[in-house]
Protein backbone atom coordinates (compact mmCIF):
# COMPACT_ATOMS: atom_id res chain seq x y z
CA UNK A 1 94.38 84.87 89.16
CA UNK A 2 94.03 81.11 89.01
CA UNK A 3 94.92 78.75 92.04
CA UNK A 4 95.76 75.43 92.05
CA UNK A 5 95.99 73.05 95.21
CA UNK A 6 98.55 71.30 96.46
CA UNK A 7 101.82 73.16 95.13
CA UNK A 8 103.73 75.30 97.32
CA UNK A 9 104.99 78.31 99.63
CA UNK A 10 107.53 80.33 100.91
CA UNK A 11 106.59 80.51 104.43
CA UNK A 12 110.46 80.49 105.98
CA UNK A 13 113.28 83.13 105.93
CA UNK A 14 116.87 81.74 106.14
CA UNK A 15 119.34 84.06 107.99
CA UNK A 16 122.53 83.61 110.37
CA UNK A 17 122.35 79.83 110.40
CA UNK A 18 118.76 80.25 111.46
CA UNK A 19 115.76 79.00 109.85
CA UNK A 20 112.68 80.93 110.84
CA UNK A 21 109.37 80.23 112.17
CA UNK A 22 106.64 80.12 109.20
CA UNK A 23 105.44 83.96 108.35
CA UNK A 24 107.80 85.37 111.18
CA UNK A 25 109.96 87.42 108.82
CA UNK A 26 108.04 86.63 105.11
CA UNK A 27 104.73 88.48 104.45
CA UNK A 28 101.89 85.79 104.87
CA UNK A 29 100.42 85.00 101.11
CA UNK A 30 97.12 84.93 99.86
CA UNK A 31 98.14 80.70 99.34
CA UNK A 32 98.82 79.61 102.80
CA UNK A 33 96.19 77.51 102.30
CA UNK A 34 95.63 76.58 99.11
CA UNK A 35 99.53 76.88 98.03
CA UNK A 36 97.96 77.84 94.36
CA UNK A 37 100.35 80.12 92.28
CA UNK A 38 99.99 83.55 90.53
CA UNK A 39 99.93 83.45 86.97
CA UNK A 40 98.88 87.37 85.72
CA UNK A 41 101.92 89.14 85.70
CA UNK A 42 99.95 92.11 85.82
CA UNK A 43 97.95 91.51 89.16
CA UNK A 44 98.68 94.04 92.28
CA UNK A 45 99.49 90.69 94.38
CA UNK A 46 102.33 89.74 91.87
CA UNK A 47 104.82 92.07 93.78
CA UNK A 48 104.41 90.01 97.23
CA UNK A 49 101.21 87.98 97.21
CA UNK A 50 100.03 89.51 100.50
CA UNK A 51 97.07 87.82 102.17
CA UNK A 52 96.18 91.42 102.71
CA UNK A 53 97.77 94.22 101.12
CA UNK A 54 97.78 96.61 103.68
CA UNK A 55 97.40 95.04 106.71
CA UNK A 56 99.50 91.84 106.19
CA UNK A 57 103.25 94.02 106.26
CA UNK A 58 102.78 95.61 109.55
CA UNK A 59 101.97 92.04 111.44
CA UNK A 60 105.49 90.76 109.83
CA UNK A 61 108.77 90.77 111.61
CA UNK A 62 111.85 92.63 110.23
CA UNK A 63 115.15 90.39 110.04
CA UNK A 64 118.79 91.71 110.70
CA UNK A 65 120.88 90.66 107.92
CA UNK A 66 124.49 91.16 106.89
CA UNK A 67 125.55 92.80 103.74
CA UNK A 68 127.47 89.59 102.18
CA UNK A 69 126.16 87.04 104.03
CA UNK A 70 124.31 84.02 102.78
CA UNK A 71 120.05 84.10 103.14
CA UNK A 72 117.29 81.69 101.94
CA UNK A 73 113.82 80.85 101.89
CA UNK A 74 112.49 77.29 102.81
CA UNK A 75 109.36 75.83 101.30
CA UNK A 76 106.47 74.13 103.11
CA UNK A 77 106.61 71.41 100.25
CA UNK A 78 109.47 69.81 98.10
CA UNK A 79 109.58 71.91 94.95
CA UNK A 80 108.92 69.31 92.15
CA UNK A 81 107.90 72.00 89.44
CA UNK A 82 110.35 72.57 86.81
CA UNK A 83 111.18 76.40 86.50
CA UNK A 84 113.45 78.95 87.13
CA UNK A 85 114.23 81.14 90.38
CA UNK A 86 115.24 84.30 91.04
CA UNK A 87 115.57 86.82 94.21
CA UNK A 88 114.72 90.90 94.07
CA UNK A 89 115.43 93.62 96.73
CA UNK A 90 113.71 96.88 96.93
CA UNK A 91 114.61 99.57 99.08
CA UNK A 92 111.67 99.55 101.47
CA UNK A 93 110.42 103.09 102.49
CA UNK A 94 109.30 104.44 104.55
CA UNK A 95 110.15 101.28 105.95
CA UNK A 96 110.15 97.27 105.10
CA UNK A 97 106.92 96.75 107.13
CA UNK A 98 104.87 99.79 105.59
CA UNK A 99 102.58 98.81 102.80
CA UNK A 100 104.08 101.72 100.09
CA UNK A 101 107.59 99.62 100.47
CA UNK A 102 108.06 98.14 97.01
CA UNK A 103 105.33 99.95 95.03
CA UNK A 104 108.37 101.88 92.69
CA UNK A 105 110.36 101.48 90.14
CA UNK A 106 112.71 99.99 92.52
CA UNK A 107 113.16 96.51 92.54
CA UNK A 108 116.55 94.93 91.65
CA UNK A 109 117.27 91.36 90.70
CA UNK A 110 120.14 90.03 93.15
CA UNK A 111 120.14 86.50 91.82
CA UNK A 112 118.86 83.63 89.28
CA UNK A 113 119.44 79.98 89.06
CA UNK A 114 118.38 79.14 85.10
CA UNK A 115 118.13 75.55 83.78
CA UNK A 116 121.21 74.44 81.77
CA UNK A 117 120.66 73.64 78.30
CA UNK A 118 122.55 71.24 75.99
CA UNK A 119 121.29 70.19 72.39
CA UNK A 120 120.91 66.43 73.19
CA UNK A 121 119.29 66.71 76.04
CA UNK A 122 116.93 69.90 75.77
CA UNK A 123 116.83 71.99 79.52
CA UNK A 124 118.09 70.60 82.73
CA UNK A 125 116.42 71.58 85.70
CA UNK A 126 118.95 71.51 88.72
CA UNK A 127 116.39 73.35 91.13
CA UNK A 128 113.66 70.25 90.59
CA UNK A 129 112.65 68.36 93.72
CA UNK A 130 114.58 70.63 96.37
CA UNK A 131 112.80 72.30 99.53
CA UNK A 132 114.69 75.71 99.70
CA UNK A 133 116.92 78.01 98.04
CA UNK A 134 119.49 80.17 99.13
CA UNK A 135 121.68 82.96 97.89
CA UNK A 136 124.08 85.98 99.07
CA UNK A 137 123.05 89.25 99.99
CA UNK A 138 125.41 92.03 97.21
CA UNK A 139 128.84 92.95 99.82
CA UNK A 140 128.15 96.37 98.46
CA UNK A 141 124.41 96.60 98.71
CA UNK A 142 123.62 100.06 101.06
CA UNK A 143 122.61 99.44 104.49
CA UNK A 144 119.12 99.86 105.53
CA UNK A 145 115.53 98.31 105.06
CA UNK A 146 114.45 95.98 102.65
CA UNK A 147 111.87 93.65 100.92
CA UNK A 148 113.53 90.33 99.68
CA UNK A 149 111.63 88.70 97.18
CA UNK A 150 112.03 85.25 95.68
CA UNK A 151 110.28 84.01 92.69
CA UNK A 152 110.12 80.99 90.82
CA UNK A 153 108.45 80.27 87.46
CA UNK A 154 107.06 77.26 87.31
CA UNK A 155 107.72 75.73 83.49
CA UNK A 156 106.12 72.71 82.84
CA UNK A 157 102.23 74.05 81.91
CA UNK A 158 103.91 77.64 80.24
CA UNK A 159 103.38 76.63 76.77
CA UNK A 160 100.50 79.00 76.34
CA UNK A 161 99.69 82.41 77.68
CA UNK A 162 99.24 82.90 81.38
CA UNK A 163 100.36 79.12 81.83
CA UNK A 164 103.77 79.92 83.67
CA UNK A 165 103.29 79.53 87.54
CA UNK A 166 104.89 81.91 89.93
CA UNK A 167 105.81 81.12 93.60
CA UNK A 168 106.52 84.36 95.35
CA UNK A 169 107.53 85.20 98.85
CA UNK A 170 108.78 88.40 100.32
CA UNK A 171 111.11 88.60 103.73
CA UNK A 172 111.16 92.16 105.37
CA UNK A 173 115.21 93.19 105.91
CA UNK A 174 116.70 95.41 107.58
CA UNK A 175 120.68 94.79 106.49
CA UNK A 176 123.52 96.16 108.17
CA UNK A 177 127.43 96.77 107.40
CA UNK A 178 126.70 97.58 104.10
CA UNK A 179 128.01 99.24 101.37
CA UNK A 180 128.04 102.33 99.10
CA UNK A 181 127.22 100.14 95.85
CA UNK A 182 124.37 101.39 93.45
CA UNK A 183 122.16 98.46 92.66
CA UNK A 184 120.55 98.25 88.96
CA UNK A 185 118.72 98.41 86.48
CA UNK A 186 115.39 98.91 88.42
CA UNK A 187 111.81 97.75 87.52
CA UNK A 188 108.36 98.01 88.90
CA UNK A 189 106.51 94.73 90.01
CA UNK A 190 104.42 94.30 88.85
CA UNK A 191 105.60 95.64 85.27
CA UNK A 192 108.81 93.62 85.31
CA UNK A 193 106.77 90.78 82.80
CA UNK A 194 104.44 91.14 80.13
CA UNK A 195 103.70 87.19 80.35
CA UNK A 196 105.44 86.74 76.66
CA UNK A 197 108.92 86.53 77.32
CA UNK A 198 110.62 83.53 75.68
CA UNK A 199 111.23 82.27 79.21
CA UNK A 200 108.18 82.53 80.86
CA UNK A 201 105.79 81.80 77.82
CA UNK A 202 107.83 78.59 76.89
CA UNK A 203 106.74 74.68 75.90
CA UNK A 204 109.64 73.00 77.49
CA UNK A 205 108.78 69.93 76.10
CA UNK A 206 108.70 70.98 72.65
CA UNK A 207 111.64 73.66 72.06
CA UNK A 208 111.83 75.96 69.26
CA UNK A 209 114.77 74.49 66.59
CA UNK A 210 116.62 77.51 66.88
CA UNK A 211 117.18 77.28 70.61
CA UNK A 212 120.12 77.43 71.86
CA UNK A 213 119.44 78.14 75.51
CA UNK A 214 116.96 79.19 78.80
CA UNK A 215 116.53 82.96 77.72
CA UNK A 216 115.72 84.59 81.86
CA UNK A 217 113.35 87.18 82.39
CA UNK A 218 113.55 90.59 83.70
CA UNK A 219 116.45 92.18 84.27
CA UNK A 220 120.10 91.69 84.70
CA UNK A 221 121.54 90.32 88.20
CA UNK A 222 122.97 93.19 89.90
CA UNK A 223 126.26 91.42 91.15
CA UNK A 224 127.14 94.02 93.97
């Protein structure tokens, strides 16, 4: 894992109209200091970036959200990477603050906000220079406990292998008047990336001729 200084974190949930205190409801990350992302896909602290894997869930809060409702995450800095975002849920058992929540093949991806693409311009990067993102929980997603994971992959140093910088954060849910929806397709993370999809190992400055637009990893968005 390589760390880099001075980039950012995740440190705030969003919930209710309610912005919360830093590493109240998100698992504290091994970059609270440093800020410095992940970059092996394939490293145990991809899946939340705990400062400490076992210890860290248990001294985390558990929010109350609402199935439907609108949720975020607030950085500690403005986001000035290029990249692209996306948030996963996992059903957390036995619950979201035990270490073994997350550790399946149970993540789904619940949303994604991709660069635009047009052939005179190359990518567009909406999410550049923002502080937080937010996003609504599926109407149909089951009630009960959850991790809530955002991501973004930072673009603008992915031109060779393990370039691509990932920002990850992970609230602990529990949600309430949910559904009976079945959320899907599933993945393990880590296992979700190898590291040489087309849109995480990507020069964005130098795109192939046959491009025709931001190709977004993992899985599908489970709409809910």
């Amino acid at each position: 894992m390589r760390l880099v200084a001075t980039h950012y974190t995740f440190p705030d949930f969003i919930a209710n109209g309610t912005t919360s205190a830093d590493w109240q409801y998100v698992r504290i990350t091994a970059n609270h200091y440093s800020n410095g992302p992940v970059t092996d896909v394939n490293d145990p602290e991809f899946r939340c970036y705990e400062l400490d894997l076992q210890n860290t869930p248990g001294e985390t809060g558990t929010a109350t959200v609402t199935a439907g409702s609108n949720v975020g995450f607030h950085a500690d800095n403005t986001m000035g990477h290029p990249g692209y975002f996306s948030a996963y849920m996992t059903p957390a058992s036995p619950a979201a603050n035990s270490p073994q929540a997350g550790t399946g093949s149970t993540w789904f991806k619940i949303w994604e906000w991709a660069p635009r693409y047009t052939p005179t311009t190359g990518l567009i990067f909406d999410s550049e220079n923002i502080q937080g993102v937010n996003f609504t929980i599926p109407k149909s997603l089951p009630s009960g406990q959850y991790l809530l994971r955002v991501e973004q992959i930072a673009l603008h140093v992915a031109g060779t292998y393990q370039g691509a910088q990932f920002y990850i954060g992970c609230a602990q849910v529990n949600v309430v008047n949910g559904g009976s929806g079945k959320p899907g397709p599933t993945v393990a993370i880590p296992g979700v990336y190898t590291g040489y999809e087309p849109g995480i190992l990507i020069n964005i400055y130098n795109l192939p001729s046959n491009f025709t637009g931001y190709p977004s990893p993992g899985p599908a968005v489970w709409q809910g």
